[in-house]
N, C-alpha and C. Protein backbone atom coordinates (compact mmCIF):
# COMPACT_ATOMS: atom_id res chain seq x y z
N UNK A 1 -43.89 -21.76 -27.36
CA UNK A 1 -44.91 -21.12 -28.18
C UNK A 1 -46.10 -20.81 -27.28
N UNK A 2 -46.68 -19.49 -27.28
CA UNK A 2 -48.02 -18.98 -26.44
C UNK A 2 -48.71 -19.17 -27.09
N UNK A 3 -49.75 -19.77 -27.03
CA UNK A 3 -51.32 -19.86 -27.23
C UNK A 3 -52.19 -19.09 -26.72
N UNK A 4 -52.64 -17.72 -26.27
CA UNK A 4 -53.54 -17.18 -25.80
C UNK A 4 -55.04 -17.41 -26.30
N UNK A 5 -56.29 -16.95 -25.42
CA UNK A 5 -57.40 -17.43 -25.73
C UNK A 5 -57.46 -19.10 -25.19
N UNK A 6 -59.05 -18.71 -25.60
CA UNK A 6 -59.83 -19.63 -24.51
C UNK A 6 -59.70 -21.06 -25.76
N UNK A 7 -59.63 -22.11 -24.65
CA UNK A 7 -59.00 -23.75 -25.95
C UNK A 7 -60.31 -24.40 -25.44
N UNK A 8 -60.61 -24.69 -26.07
CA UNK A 8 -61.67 -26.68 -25.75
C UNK A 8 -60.75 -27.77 -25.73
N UNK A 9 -60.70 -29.02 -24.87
CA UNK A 9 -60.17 -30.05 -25.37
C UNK A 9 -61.15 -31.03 -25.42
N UNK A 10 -60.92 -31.86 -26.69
CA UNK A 10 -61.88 -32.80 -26.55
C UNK A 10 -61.23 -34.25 -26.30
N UNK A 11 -61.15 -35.62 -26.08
CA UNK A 11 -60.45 -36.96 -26.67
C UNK A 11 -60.80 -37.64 -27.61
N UNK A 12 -59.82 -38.22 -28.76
CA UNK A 12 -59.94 -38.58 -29.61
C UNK A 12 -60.08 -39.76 -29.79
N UNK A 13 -59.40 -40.36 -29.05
CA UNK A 13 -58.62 -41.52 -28.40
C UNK A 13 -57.93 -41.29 -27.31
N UNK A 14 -57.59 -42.98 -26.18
CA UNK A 14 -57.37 -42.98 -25.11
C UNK A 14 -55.80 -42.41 -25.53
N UNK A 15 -55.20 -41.23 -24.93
CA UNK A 15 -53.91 -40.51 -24.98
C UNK A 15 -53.90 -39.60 -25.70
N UNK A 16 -54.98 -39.44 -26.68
CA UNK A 16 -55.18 -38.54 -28.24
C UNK A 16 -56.10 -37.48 -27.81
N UNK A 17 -55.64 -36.39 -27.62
CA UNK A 17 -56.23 -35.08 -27.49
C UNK A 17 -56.79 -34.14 -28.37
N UNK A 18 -57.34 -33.41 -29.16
CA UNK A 18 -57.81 -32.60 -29.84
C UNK A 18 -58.07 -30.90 -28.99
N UNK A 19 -57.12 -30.36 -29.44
CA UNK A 19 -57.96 -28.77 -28.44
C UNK A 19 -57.82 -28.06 -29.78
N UNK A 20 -59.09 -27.00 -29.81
CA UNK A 20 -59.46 -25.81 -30.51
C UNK A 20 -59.34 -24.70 -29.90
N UNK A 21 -58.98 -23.43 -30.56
CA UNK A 21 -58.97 -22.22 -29.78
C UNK A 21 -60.66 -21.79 -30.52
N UNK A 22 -61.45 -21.18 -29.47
CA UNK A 22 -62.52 -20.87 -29.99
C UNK A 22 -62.81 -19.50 -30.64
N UNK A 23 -61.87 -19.42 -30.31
CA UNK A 23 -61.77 -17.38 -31.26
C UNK A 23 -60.62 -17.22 -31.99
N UNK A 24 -61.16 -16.18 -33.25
CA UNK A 24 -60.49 -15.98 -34.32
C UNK A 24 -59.15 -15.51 -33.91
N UNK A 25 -58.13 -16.13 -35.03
CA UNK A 25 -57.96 -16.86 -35.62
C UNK A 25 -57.93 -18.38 -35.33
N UNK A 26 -58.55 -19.19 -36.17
CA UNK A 26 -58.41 -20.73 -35.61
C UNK A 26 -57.32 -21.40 -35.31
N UNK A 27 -57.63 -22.25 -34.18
CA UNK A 27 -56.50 -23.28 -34.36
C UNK A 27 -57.04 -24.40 -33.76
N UNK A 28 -55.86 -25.47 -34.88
CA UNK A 28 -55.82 -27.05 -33.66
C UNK A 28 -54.56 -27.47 -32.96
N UNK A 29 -54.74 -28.12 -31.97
CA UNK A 29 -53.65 -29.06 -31.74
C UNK A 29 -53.66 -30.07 -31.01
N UNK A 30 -53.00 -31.18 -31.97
CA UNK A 30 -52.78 -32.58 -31.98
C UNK A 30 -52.57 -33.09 -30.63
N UNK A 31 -52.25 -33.44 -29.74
CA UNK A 31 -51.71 -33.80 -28.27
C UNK A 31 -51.63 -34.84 -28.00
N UNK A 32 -50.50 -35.97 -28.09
CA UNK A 32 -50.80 -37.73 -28.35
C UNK A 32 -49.70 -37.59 -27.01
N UNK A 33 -50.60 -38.86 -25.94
CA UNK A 33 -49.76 -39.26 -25.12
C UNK A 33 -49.84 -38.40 -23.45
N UNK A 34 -50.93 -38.09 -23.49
CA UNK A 34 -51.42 -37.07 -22.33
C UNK A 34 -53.03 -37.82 -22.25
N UNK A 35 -53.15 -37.82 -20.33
CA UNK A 35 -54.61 -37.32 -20.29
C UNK A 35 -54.78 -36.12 -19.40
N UNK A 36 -56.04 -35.82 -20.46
CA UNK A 36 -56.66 -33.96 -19.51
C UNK A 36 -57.48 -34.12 -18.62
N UNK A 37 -57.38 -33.65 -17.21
CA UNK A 37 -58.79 -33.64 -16.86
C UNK A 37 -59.93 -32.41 -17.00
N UNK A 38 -59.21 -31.21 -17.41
CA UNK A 38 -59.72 -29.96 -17.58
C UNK A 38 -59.94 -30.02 -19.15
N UNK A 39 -61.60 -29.59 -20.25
CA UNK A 39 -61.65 -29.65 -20.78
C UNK A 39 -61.55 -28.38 -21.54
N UNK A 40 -61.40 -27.45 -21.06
CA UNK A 40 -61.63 -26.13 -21.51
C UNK A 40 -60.26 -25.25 -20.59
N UNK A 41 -59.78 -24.33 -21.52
CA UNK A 41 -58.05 -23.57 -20.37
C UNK A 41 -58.21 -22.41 -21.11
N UNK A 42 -57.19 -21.23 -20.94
CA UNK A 42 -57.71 -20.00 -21.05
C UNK A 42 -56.42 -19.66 -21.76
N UNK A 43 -55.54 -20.59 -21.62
CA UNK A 43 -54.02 -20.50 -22.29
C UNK A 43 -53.54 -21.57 -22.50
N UNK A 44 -52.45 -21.37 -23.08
CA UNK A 44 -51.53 -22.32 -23.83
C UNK A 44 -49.69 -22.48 -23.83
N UNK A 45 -49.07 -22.80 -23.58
CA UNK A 45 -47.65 -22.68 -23.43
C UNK A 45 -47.16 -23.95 -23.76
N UNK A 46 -46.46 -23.64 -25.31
CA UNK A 46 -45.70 -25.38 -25.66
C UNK A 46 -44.42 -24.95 -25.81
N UNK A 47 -43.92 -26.50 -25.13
CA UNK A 47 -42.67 -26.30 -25.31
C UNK A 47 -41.97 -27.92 -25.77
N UNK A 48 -41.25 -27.40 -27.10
CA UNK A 48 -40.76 -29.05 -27.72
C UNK A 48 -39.60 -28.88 -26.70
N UNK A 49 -39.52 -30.35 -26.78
CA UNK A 49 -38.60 -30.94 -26.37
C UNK A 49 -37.60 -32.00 -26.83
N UNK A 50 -36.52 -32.64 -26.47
CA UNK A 50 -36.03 -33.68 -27.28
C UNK A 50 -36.90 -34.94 -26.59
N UNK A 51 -37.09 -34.91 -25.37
CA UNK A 51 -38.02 -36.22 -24.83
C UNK A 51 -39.07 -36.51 -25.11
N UNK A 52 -39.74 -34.93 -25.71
CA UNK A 52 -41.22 -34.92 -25.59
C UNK A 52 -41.69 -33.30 -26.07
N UNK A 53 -42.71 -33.27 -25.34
CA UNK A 53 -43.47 -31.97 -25.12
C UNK A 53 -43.83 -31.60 -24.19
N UNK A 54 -43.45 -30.06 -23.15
CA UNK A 54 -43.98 -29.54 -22.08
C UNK A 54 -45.39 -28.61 -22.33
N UNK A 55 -46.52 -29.16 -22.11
CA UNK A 55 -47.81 -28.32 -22.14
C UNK A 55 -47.97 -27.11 -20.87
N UNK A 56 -47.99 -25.95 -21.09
CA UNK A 56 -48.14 -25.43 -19.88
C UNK A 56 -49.92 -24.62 -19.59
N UNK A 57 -50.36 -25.63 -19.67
CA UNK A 57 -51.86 -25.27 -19.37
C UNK A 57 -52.81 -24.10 -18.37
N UNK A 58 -52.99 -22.87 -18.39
CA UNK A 58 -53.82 -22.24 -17.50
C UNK A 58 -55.44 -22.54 -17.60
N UNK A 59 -56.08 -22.37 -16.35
CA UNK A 59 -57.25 -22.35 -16.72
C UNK A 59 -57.87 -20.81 -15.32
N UNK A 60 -59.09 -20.93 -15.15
CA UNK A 60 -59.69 -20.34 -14.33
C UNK A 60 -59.04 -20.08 -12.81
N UNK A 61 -59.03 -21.85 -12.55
CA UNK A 61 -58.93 -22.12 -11.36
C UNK A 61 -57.32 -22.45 -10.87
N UNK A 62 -56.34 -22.81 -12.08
CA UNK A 62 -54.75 -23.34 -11.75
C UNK A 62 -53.69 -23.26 -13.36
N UNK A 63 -52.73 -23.42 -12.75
CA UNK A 63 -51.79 -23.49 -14.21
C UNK A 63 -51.31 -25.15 -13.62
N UNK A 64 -51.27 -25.36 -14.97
CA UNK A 64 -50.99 -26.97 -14.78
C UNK A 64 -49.84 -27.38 -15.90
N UNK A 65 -49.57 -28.37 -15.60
CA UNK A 65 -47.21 -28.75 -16.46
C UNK A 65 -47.76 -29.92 -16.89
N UNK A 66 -48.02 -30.14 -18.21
CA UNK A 66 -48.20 -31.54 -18.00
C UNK A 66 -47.34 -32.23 -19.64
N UNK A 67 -46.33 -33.05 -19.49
CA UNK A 67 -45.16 -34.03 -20.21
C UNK A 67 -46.20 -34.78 -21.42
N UNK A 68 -45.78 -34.40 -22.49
CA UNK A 68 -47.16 -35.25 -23.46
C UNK A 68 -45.71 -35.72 -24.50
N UNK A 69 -46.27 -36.87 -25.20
CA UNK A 69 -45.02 -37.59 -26.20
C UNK A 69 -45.12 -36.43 -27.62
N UNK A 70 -45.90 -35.74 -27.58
CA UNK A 70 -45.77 -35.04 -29.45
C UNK A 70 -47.32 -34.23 -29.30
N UNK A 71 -46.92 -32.78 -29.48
CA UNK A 71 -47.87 -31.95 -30.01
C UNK A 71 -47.95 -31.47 -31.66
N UNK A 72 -48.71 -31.18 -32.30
CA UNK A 72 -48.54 -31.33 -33.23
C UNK A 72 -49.77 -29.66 -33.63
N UNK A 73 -49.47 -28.41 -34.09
CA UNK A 73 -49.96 -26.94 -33.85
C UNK A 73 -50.46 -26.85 -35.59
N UNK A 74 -51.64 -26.94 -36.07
CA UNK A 74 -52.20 -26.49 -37.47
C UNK A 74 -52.81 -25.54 -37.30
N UNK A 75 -52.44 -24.31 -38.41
CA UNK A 75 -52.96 -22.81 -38.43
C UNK A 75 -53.81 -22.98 -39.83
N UNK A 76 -55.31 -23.45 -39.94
CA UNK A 76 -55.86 -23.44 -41.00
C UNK A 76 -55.68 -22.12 -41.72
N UNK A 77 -55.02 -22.27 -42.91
CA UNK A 77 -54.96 -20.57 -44.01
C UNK A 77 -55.94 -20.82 -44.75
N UNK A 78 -56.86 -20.21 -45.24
CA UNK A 78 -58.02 -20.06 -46.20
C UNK A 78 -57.67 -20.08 -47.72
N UNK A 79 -56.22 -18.82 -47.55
CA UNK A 79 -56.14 -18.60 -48.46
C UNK A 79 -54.36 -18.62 -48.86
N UNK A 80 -54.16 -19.69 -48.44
CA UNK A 80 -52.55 -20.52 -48.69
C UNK A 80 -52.34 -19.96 -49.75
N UNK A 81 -52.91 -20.66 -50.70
CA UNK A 81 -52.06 -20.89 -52.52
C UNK A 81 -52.50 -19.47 -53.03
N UNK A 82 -52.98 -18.55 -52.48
CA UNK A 82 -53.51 -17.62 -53.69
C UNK A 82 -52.09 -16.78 -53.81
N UNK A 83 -51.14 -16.66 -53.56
CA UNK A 83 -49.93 -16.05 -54.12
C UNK A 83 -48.99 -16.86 -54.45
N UNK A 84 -48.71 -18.33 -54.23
CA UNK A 84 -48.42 -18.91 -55.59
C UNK A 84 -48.80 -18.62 -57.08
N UNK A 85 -48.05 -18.96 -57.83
CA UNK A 85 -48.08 -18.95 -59.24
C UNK A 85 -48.27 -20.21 -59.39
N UNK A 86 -49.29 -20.52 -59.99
CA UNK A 86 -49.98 -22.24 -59.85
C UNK A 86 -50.71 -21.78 -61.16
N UNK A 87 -50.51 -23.30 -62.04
CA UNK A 87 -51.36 -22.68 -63.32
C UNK A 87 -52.30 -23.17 -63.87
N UNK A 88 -52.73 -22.26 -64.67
CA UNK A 88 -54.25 -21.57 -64.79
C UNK A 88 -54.31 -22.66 -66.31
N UNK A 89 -55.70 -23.00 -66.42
CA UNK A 89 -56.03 -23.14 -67.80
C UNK A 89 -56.34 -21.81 -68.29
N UNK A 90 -56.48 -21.39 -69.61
CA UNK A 90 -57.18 -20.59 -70.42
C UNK A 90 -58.36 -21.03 -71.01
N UNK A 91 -59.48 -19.93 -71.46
CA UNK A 91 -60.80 -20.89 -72.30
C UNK A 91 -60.51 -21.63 -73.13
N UNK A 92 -59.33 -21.63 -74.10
CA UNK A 92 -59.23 -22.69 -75.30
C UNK A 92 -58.85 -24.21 -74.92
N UNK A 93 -58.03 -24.17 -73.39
CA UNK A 93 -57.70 -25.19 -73.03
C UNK A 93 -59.07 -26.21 -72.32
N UNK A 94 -59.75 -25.08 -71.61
CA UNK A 94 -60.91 -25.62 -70.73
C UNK A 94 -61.87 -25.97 -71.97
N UNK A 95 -61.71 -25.55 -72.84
CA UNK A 95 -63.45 -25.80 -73.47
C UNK A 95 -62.39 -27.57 -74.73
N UNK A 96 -61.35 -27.63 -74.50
CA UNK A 96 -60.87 -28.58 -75.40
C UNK A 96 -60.73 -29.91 -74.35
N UNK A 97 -60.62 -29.75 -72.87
CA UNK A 97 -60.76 -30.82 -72.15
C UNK A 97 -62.34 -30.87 -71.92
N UNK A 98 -63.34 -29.99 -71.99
CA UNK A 98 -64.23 -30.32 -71.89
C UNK A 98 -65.13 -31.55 -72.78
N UNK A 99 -64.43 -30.94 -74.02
CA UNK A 99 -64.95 -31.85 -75.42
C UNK A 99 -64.37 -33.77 -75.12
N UNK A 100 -63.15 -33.75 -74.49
CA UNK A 100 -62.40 -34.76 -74.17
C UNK A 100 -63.32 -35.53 -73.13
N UNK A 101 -63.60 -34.96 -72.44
CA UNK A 101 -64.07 -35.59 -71.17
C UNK A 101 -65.90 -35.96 -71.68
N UNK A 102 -66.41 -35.26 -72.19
CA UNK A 102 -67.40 -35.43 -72.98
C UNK A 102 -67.55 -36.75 -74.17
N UNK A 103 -67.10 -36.70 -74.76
CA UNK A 103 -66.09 -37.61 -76.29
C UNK A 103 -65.85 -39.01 -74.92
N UNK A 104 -65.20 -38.87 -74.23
CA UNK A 104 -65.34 -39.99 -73.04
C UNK A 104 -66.71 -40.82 -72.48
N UNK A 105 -67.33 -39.94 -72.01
CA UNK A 105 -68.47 -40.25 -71.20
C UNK A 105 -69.42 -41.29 -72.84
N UNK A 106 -69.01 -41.15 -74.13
CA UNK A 106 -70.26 -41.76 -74.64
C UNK A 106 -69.99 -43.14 -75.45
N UNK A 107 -70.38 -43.78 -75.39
CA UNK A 107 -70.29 -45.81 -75.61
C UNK A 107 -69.17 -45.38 -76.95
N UNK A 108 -68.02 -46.26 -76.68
CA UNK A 108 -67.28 -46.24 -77.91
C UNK A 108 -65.87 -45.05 -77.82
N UNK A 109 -66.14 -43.91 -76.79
CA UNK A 109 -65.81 -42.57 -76.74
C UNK A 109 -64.28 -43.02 -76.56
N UNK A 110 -63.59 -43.56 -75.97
CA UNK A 110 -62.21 -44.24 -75.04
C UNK A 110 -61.73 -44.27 -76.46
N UNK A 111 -62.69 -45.36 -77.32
CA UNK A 111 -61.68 -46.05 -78.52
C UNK A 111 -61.35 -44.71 -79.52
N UNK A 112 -62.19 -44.37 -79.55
CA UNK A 112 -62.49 -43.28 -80.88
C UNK A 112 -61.40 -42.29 -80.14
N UNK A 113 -61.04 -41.81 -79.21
CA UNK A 113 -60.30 -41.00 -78.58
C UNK A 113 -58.58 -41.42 -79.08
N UNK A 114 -58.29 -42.79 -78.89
CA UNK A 114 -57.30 -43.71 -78.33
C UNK A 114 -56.67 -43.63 -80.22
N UNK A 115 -57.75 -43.87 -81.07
CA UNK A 115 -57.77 -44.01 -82.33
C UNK A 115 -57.22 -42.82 -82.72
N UNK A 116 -57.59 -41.73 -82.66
CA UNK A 116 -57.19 -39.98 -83.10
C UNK A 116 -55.77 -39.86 -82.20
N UNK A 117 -56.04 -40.29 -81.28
CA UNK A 117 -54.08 -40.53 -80.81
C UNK A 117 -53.12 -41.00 -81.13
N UNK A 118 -53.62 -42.45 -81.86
CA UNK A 118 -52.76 -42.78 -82.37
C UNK A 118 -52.20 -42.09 -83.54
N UNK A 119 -52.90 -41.66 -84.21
CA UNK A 119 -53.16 -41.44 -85.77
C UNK A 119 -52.03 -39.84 -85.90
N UNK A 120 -52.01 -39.39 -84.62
CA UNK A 120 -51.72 -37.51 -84.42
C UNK A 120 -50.17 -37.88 -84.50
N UNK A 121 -49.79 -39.47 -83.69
CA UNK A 121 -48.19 -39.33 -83.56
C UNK A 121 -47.42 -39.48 -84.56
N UNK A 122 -46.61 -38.79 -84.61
CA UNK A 122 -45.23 -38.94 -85.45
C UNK A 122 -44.37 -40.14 -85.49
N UNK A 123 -44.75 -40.79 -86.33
CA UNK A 123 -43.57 -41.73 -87.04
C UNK A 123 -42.53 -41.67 -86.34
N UNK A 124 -42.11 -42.59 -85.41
CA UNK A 124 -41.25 -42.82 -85.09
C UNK A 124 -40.08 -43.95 -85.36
């Protein structure tokens, strides 16, 4: 996988890496089991492995190979779920949990709630 653009790395922990790409579109990635000495590279080249992970790091000055135990690549989406079908209350529903959650909040509200529940079920 290419990574182009300029990365930051920061440490998280001793072996625990953090790099950001600093230009749009964002990214992170995880890097456990490596140390960097270059904090900033201009590229990116991963490659899984069954042993591991091959990082193939460029920067300014060198390209560098370096064996890390697990990279781990998150593409923050903004806007993931908006073409799911995920569902919606309607006003009759929102303004009837509102009354609920309200009817809750006041001394007594739980019982008096708990009471009209009981009272709604069907004989069983």
């Amino acid at each position: 996988m290419d990574i182009p653009g300029r990365l930051l790395a920061r440490p998280l922990s001793p072996g625990l890496w953090l790099l950001n790409r600093t230009q749009p579109p964002a990214l992170e990635i995880l890097v456990r089991g490596v140390e960097l000495e270059t904090a900033e590279f201009a590229g990116l080249n991963i490659e899984w492995r069954e042993s591991g992970v091959v990082l193939r790091l460029s920067s300014a000055t060198q390209n560098t190979e370096i064996q890390a135990r697990s990279a781990i690549v998150h593409e923050p989406r903004p806007r993931l779920y908006e073409g799911l079908p995920l569902a919606e209350f309607d006003a009759a529903t929102k303004r009837f949990w509102r009354w609920i959650f309200r009817i809750v909040r006041i001394p007594g509200g739980r019982y008096l709630l708990r009471t009209l529940a009981r009272r709604s079920r069907p004989n069983a």
